[in-house]
C-alpha atoms as a PDB file:
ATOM      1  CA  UNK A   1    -164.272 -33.872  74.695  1.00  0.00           C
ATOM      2  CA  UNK A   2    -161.275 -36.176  73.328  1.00  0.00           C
ATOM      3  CA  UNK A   3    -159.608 -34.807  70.266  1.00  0.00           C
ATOM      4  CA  UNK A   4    -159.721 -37.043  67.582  1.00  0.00           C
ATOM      5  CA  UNK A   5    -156.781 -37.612  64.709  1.00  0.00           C
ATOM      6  CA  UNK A   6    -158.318 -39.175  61.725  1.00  0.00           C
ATOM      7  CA  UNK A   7    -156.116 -41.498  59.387  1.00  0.00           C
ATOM      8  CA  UNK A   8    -156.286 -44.112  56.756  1.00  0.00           C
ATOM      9  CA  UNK A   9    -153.005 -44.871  57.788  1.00  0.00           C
ATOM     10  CA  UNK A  10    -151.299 -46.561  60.910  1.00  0.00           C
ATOM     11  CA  UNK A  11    -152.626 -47.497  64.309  1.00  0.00           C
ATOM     12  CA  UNK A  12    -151.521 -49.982  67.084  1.00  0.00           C
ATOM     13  CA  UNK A  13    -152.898 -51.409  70.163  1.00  0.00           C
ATOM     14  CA  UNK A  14    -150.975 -52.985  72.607  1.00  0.00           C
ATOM     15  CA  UNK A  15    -151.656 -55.747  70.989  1.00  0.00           C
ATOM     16  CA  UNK A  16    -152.048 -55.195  67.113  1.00  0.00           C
ATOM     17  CA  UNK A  17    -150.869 -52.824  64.404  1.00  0.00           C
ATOM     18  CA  UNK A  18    -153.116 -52.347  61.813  1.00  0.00           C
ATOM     19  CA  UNK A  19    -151.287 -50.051  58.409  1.00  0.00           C
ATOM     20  CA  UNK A  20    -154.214 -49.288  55.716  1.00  0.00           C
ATOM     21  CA  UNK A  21    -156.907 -51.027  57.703  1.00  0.00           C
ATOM     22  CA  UNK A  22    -155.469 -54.421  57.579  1.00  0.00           C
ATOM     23  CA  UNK A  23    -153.417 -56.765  60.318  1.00  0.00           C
ATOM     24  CA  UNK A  24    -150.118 -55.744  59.911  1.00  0.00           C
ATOM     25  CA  UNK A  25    -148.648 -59.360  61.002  1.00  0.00           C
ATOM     26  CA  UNK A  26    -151.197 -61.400  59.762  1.00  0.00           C
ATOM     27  CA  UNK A  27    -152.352 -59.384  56.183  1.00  0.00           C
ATOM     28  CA  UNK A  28    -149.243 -57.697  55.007  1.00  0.00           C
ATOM     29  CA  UNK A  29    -145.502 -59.005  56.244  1.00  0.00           C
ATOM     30  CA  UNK A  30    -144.481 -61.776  53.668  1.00  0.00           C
ATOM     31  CA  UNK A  31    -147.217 -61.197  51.465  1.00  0.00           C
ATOM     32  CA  UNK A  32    -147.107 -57.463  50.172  1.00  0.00           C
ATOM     33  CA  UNK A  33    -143.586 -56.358  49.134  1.00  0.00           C
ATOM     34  CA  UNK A  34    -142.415 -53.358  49.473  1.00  0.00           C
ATOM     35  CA  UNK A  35    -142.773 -51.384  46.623  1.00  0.00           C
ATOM     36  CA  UNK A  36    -145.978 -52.811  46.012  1.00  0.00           C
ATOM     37  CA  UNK A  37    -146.726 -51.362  50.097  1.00  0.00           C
ATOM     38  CA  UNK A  38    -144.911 -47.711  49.516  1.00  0.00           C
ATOM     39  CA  UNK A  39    -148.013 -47.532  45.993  1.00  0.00           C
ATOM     40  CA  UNK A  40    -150.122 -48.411  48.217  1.00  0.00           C
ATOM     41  CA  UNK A  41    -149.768 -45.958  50.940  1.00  0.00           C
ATOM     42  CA  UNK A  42    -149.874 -43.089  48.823  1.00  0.00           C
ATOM     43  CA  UNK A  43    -152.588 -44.183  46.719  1.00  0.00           C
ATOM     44  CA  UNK A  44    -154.909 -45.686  49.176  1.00  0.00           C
ATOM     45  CA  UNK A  45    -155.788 -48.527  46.671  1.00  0.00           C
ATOM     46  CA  UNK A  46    -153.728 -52.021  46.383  1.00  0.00           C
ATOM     47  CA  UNK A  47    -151.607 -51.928  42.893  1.00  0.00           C
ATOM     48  CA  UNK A  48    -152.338 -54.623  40.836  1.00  0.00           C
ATOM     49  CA  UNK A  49    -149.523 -57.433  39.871  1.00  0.00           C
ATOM     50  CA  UNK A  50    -149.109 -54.985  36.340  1.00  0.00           C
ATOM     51  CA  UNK A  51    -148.892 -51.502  37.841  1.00  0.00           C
ATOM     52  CA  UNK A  52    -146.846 -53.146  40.547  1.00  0.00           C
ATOM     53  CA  UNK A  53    -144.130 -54.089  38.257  1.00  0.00           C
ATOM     54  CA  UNK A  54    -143.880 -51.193  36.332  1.00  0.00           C
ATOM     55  CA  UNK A  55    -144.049 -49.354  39.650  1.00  0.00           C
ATOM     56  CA  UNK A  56    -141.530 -51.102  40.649  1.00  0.00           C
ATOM     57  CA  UNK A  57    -139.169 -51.420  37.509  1.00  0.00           C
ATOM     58  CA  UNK A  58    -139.201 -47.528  37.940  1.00  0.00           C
ATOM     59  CA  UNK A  59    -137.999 -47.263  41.626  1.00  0.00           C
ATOM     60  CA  UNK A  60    -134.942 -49.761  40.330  1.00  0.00           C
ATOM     61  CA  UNK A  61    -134.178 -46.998  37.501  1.00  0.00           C
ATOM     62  CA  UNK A  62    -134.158 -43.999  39.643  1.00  0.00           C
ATOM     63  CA  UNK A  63    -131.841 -45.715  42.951  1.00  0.00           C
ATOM     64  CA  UNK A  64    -128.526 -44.963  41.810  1.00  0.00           C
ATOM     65  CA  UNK A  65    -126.499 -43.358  38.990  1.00  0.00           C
ATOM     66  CA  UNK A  66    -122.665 -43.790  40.548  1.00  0.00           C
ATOM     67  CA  UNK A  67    -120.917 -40.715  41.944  1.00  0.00           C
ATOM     68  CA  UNK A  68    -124.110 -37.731  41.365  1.00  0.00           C
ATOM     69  CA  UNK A  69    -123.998 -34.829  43.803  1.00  0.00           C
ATOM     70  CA  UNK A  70    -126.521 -36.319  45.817  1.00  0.00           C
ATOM     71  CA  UNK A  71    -124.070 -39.427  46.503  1.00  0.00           C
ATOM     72  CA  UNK A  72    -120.598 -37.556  47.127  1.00  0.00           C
ATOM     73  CA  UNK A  73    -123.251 -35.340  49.488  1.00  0.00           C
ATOM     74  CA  UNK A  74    -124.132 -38.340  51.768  1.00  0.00           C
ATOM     75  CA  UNK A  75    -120.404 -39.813  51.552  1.00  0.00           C
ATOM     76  CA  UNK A  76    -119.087 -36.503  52.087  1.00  0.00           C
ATOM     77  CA  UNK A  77    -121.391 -35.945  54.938  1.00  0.00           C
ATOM     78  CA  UNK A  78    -120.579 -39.708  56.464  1.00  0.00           C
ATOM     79  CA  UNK A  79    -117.216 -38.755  56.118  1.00  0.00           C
ATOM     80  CA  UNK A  80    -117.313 -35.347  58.471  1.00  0.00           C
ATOM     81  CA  UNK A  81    -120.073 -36.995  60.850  1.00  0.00           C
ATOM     82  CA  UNK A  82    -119.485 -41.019  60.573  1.00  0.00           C
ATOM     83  CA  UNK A  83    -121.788 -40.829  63.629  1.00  0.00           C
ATOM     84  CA  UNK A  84    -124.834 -40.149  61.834  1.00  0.00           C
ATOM     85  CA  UNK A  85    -125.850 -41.898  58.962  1.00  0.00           C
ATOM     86  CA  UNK A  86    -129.200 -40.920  59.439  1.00  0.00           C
ATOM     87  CA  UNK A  87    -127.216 -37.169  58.409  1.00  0.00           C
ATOM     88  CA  UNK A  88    -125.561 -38.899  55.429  1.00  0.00           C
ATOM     89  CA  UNK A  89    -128.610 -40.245  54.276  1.00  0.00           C
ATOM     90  CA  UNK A  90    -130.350 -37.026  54.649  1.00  0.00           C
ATOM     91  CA  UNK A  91    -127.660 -34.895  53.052  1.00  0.00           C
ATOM     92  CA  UNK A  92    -128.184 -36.756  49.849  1.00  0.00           C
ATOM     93  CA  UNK A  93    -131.941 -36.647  50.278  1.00  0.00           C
ATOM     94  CA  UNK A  94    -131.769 -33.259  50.145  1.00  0.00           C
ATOM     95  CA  UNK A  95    -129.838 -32.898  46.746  1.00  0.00           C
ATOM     96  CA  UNK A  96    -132.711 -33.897  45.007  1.00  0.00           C
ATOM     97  CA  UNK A  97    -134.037 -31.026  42.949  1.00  0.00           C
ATOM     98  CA  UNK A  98    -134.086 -29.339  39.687  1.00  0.00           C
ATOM     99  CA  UNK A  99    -131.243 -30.774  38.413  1.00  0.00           C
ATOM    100  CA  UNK A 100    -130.964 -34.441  39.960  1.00  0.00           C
ATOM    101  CA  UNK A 101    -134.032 -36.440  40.290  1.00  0.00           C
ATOM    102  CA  UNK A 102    -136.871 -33.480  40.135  1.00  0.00           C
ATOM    103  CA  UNK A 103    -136.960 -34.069  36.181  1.00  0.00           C
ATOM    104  CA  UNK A 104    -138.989 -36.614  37.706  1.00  0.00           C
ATOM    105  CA  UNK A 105    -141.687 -34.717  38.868  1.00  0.00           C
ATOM    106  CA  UNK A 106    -141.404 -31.635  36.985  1.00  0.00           C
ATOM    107  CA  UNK A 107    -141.704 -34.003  33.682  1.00  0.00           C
ATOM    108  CA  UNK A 108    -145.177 -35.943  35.198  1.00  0.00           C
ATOM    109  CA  UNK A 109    -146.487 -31.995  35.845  1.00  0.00           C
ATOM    110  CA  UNK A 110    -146.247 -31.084  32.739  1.00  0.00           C
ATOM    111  CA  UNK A 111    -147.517 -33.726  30.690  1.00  0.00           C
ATOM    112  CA  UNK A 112    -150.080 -33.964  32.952  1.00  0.00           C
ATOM    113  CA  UNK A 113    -150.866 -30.085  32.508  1.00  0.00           C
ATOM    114  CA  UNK A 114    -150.840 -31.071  29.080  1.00  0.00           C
ATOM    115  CA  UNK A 115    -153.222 -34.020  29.059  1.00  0.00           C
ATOM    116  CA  UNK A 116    -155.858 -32.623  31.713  1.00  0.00           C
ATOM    117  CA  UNK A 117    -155.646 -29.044  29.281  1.00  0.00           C
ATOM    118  CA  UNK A 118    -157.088 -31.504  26.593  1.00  0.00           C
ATOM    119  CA  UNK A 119    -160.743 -32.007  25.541  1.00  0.00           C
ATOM    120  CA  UNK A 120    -160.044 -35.126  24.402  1.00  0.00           C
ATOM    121  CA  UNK A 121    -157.209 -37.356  23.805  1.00  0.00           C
ATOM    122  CA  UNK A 122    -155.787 -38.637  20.974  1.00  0.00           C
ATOM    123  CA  UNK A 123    -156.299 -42.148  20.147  1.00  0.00           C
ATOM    124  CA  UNK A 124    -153.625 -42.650  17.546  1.00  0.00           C
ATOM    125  CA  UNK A 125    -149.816 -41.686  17.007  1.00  0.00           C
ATOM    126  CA  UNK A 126    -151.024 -38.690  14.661  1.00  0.00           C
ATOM    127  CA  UNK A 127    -152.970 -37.416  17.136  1.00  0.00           C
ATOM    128  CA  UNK A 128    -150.711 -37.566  20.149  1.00  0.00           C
ATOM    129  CA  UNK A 129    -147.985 -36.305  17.392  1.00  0.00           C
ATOM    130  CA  UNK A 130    -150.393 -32.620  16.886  1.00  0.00           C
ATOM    131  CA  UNK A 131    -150.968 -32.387  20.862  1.00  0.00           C
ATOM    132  CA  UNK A 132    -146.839 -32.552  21.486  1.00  0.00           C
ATOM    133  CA  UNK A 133    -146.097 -30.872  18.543  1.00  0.00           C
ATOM    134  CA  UNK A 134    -148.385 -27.743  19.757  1.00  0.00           C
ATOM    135  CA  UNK A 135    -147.549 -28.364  23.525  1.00  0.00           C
ATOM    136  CA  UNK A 136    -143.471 -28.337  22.440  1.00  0.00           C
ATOM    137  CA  UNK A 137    -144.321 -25.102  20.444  1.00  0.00           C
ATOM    138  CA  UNK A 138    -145.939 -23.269  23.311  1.00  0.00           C
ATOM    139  CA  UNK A 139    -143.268 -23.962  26.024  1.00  0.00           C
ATOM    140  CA  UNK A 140    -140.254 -22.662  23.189  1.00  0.00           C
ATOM    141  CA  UNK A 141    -142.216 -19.516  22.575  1.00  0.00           C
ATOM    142  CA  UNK A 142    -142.496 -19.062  26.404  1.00  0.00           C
ATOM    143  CA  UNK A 143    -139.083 -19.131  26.781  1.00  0.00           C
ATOM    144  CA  UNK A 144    -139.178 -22.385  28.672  1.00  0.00           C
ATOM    145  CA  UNK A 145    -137.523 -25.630  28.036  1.00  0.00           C
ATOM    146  CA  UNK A 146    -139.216 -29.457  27.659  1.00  0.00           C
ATOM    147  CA  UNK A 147    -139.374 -31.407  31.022  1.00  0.00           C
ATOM    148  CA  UNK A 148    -137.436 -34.290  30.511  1.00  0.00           C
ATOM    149  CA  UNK A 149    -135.763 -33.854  26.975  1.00  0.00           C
ATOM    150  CA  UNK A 150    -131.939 -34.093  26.719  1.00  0.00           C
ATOM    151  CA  UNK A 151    -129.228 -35.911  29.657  1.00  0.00           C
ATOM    152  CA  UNK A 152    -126.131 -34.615  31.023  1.00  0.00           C
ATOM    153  CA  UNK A 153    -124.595 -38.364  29.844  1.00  0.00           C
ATOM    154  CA  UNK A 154    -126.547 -39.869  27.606  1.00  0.00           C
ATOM    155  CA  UNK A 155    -126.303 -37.776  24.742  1.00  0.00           C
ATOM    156  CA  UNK A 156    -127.657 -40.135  21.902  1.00  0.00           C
ATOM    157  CA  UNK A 157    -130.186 -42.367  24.266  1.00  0.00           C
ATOM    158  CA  UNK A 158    -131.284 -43.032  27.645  1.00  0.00           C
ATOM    159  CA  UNK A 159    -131.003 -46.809  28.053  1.00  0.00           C
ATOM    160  CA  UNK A 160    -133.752 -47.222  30.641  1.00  0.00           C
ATOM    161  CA  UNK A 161    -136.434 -45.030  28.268  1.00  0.00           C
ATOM    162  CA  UNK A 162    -137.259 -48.336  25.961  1.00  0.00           C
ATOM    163  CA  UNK A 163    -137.330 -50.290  28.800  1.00  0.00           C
ATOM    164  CA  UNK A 164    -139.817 -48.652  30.718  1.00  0.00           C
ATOM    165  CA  UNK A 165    -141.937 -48.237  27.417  1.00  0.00           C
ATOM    166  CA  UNK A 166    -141.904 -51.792  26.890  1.00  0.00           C
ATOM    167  CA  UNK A 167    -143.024 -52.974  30.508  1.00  0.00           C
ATOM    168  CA  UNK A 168    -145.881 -50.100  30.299  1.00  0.00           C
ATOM    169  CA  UNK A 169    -147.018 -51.950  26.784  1.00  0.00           C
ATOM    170  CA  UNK A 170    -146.185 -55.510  27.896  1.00  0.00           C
ATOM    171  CA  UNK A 171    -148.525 -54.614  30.972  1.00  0.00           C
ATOM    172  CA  UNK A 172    -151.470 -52.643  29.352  1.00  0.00           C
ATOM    173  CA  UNK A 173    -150.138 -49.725  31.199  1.00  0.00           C
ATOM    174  CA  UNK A 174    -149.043 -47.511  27.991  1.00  0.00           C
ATOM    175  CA  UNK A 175    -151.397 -44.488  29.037  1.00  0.00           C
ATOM    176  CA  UNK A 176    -151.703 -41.153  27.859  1.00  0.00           C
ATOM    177  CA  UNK A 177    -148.818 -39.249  29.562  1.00  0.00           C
ATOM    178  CA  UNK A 178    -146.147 -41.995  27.949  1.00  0.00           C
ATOM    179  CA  UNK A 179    -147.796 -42.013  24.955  1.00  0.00           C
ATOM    180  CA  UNK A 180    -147.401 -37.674  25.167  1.00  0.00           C
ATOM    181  CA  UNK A 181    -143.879 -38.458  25.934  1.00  0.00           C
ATOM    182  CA  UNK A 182    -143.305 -40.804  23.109  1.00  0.00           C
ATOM    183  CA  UNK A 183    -144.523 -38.171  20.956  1.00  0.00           C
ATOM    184  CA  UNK A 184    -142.817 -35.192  22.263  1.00  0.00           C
ATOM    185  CA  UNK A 185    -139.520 -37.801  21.606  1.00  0.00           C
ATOM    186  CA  UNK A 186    -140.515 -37.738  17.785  1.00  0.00           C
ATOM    187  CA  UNK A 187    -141.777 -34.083  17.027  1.00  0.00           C
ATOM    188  CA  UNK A 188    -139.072 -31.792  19.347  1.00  0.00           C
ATOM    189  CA  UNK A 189    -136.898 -31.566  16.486  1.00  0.00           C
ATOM    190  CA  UNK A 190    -139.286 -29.749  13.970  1.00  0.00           C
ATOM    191  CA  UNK A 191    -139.646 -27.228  17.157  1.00  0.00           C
ATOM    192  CA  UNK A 192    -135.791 -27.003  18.491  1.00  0.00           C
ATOM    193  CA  UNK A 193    -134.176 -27.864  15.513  1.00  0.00           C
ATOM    194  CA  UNK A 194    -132.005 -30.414  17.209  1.00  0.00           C
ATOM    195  CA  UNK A 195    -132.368 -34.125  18.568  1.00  0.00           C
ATOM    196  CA  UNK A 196    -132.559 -34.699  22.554  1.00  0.00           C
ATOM    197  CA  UNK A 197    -132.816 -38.019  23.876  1.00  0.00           C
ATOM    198  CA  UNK A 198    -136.171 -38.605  26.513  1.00  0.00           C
ATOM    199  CA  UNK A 199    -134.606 -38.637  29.785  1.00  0.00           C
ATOM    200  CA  UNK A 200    -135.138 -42.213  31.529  1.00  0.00           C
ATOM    201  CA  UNK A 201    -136.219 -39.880  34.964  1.00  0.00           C
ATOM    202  CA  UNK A 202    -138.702 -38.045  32.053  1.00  0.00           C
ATOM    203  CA  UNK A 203    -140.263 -41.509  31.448  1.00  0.00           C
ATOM    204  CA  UNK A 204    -140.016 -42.468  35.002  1.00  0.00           C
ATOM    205  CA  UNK A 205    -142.222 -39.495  35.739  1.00  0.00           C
ATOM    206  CA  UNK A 206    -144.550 -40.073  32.512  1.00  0.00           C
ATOM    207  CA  UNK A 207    -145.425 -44.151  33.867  1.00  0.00           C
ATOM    208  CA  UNK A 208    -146.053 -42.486  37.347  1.00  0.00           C
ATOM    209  CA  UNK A 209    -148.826 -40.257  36.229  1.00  0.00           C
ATOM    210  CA  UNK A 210    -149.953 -42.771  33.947  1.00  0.00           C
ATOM    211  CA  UNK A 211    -150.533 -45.143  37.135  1.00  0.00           C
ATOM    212  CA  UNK A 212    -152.724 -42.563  38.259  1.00  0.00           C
ATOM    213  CA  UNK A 213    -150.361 -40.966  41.103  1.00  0.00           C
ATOM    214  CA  UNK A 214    -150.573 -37.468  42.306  1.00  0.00           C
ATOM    215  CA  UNK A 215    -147.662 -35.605  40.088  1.00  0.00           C
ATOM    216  CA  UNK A 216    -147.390 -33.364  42.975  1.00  0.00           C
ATOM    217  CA  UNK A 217    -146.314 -36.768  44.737  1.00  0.00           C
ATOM    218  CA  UNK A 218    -143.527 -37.817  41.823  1.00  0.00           C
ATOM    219  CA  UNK A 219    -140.579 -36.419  43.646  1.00  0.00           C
ATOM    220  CA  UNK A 220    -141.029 -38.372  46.707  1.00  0.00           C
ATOM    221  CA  UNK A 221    -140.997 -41.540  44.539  1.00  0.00           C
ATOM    222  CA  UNK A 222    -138.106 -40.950  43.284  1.00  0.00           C
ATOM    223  CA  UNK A 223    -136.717 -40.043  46.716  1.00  0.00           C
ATOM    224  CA  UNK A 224    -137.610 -42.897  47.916  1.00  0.00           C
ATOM    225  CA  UNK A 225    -135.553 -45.124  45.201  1.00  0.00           C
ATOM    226  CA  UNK A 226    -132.281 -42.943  45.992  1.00  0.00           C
ATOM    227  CA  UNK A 227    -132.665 -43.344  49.580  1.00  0.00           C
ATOM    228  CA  UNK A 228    -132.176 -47.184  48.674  1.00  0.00           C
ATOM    229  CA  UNK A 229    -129.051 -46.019  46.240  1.00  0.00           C
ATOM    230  CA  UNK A 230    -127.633 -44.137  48.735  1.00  0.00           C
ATOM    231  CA  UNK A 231    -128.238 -46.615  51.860  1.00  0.00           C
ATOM    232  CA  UNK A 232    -125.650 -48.464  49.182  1.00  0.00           C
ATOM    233  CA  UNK A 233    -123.430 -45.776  48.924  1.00  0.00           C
ATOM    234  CA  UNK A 234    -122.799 -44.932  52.221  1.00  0.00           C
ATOM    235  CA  UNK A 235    -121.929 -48.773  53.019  1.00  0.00           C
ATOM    236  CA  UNK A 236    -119.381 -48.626  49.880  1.00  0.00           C
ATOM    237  CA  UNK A 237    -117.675 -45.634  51.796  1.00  0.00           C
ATOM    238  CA  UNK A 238    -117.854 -48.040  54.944  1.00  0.00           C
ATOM    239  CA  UNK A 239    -115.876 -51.022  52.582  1.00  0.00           C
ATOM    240  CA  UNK A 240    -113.991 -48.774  50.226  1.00  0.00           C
ATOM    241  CA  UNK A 241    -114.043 -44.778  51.288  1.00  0.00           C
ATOM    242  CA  UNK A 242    -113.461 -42.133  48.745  1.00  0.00           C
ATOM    243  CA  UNK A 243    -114.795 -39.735  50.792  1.00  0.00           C
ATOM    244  CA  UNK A 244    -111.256 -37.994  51.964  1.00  0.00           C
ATOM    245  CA  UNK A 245    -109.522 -38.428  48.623  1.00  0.00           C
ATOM    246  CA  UNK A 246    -112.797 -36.241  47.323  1.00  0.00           C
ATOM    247  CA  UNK A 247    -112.472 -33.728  50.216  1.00  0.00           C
ATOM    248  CA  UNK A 248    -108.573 -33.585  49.655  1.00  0.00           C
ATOM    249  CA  UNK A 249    -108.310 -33.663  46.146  1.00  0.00           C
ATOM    250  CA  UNK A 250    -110.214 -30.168  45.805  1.00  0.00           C
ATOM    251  CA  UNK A 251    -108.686 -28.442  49.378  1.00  0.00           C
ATOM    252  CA  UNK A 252    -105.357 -28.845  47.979  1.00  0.00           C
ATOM    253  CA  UNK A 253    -106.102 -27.360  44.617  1.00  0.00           C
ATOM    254  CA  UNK A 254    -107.837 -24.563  45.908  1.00  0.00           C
ATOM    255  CA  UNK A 255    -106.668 -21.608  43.921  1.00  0.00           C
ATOM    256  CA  UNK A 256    -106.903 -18.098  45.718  1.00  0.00           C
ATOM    257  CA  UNK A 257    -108.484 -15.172  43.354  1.00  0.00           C
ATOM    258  CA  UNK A 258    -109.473 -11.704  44.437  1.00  0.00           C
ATOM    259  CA  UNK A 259    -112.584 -11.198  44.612  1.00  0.00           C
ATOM    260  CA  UNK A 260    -114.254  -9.217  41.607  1.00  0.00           C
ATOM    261  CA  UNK A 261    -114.656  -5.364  42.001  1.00  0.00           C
ATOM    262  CA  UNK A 262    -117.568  -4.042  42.907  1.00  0.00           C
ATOM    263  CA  UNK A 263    -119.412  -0.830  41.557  1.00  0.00           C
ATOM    264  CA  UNK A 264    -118.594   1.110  44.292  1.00  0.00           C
ATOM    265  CA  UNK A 265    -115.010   0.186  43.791  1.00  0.00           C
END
């Protein structure tokens, strides 16, 4: 018996290639772009011209931020192997965690613990107000800190938050996880006793769930807008390479210590 390989994927012919059960030439090339494609592929349902754009508008805010860790990793990288910019490209693929570009996941998770932990959801401001206020109370007293609150550079405000709130609105797409983050935005204070901006990759997370992706999907997403960011980087250290000035500048101002003693010493 023939093994079979089920997907809702790919398949070609010598003759045809058919992606998501349509004709790849004749359905898709020139008339689905790509974002609007990459949604669909995960999602197994064709976004609509709304969810596309905000889709879309979020991809844009997560492809580059200048000179991160993940982009000196890839120009680094092209610099020691200029053979292999799949490497390069890698390399900075692989920075994204924790720290750089996982707020955008790790942000969608936990709203969406939030929201799916409720009986039922607000439908005003005062409402969502309680549900962060309680949710922001719970994660201080476990010892944990707020997905997606504070940002290493904007300290007052993260310029692409209100933008992304106002395409969700203008689009009918202002669902429950951005309308938790909103609120989380307005109540943290009472809780931390300080005021922390909503990180734009926060939001970017938050309008992901909200178009009804898998949060355990939100990380690729946002891989896949720095891949685009760093395909750009990579050609800058083609044009204009920094990449050996950055290697140089910290070999030669290496600074020798000893190492620190030991208990057995």
């Amino acid at each position: 018996m023939t093994p079979e390989f089920p997907t809702s994927l790919g398949t070609s012919t010598a003759d045809e290639i058919r992606l998501l059960g349509q004709d790849l030439t004749a359905d898709l090339m020139g008339e689905v772009g790509f974002g609007e494609l990459a949604f669909w592929l995960v999602a197994m349902r064709r976004p609509t011209p709304s969810e596309t754009r905000l889709f879309e508008a979020v991809l844009v805010a997560l492809a580059d931020h200048g000179f991160t860790p993940t982009a000196i990793a890839a120009r680094l990288t092209y610099l020691s192997a200029p053979d292999s910019l799949q490497g390069a490209l890698a390399a900075g693929l692989l920075g994204g965690g924790s720290r750089f570009l996982g707020v955008t996941e790790d942000c969608g998770s936990y709203l969406h613990d939030v929201v799916e932990g409720t009986d039922e959801l607000p439908t005003d401001d005062d409402g969502y107000d309680a549900l962060a206020l309680a949710a922001v109370r719970r994660t201080k007293e476990a010892g944990r800190y707020v997905p997606g609150l504070g940002h290493p550079v904007h300290k007052e405000r993260d310029p692409r938050t209100p933008v992304l709130m106002r395409i969700a609105h203008e689009e009918g797409l202002l669902g429950p996880h951005l309308r938790l983050f909103a609120a989380i935005g307005r109540v943290h204070p009472e809780v931390l006793g300080r005021s922390l901006p909503l990180n734009g990759a926060g939001v970017c997370g938050a309008a992901l769930a909200d178009l009804g992706l898998p949060v355990e999907m939100l990380r690729g997403f946002a891989l896949l807008a720095r891949a685009a960011g760093l395909l750009g980087q990579i050609a800058e250290e083609q044009r204009r390479p920094i990449g050996m000035d950055a290697y140089l500048t910290v070999d030669r101002n290496a600074v020798y210590v000893d190492p620190a003693p030991t208990e057995e010493d």
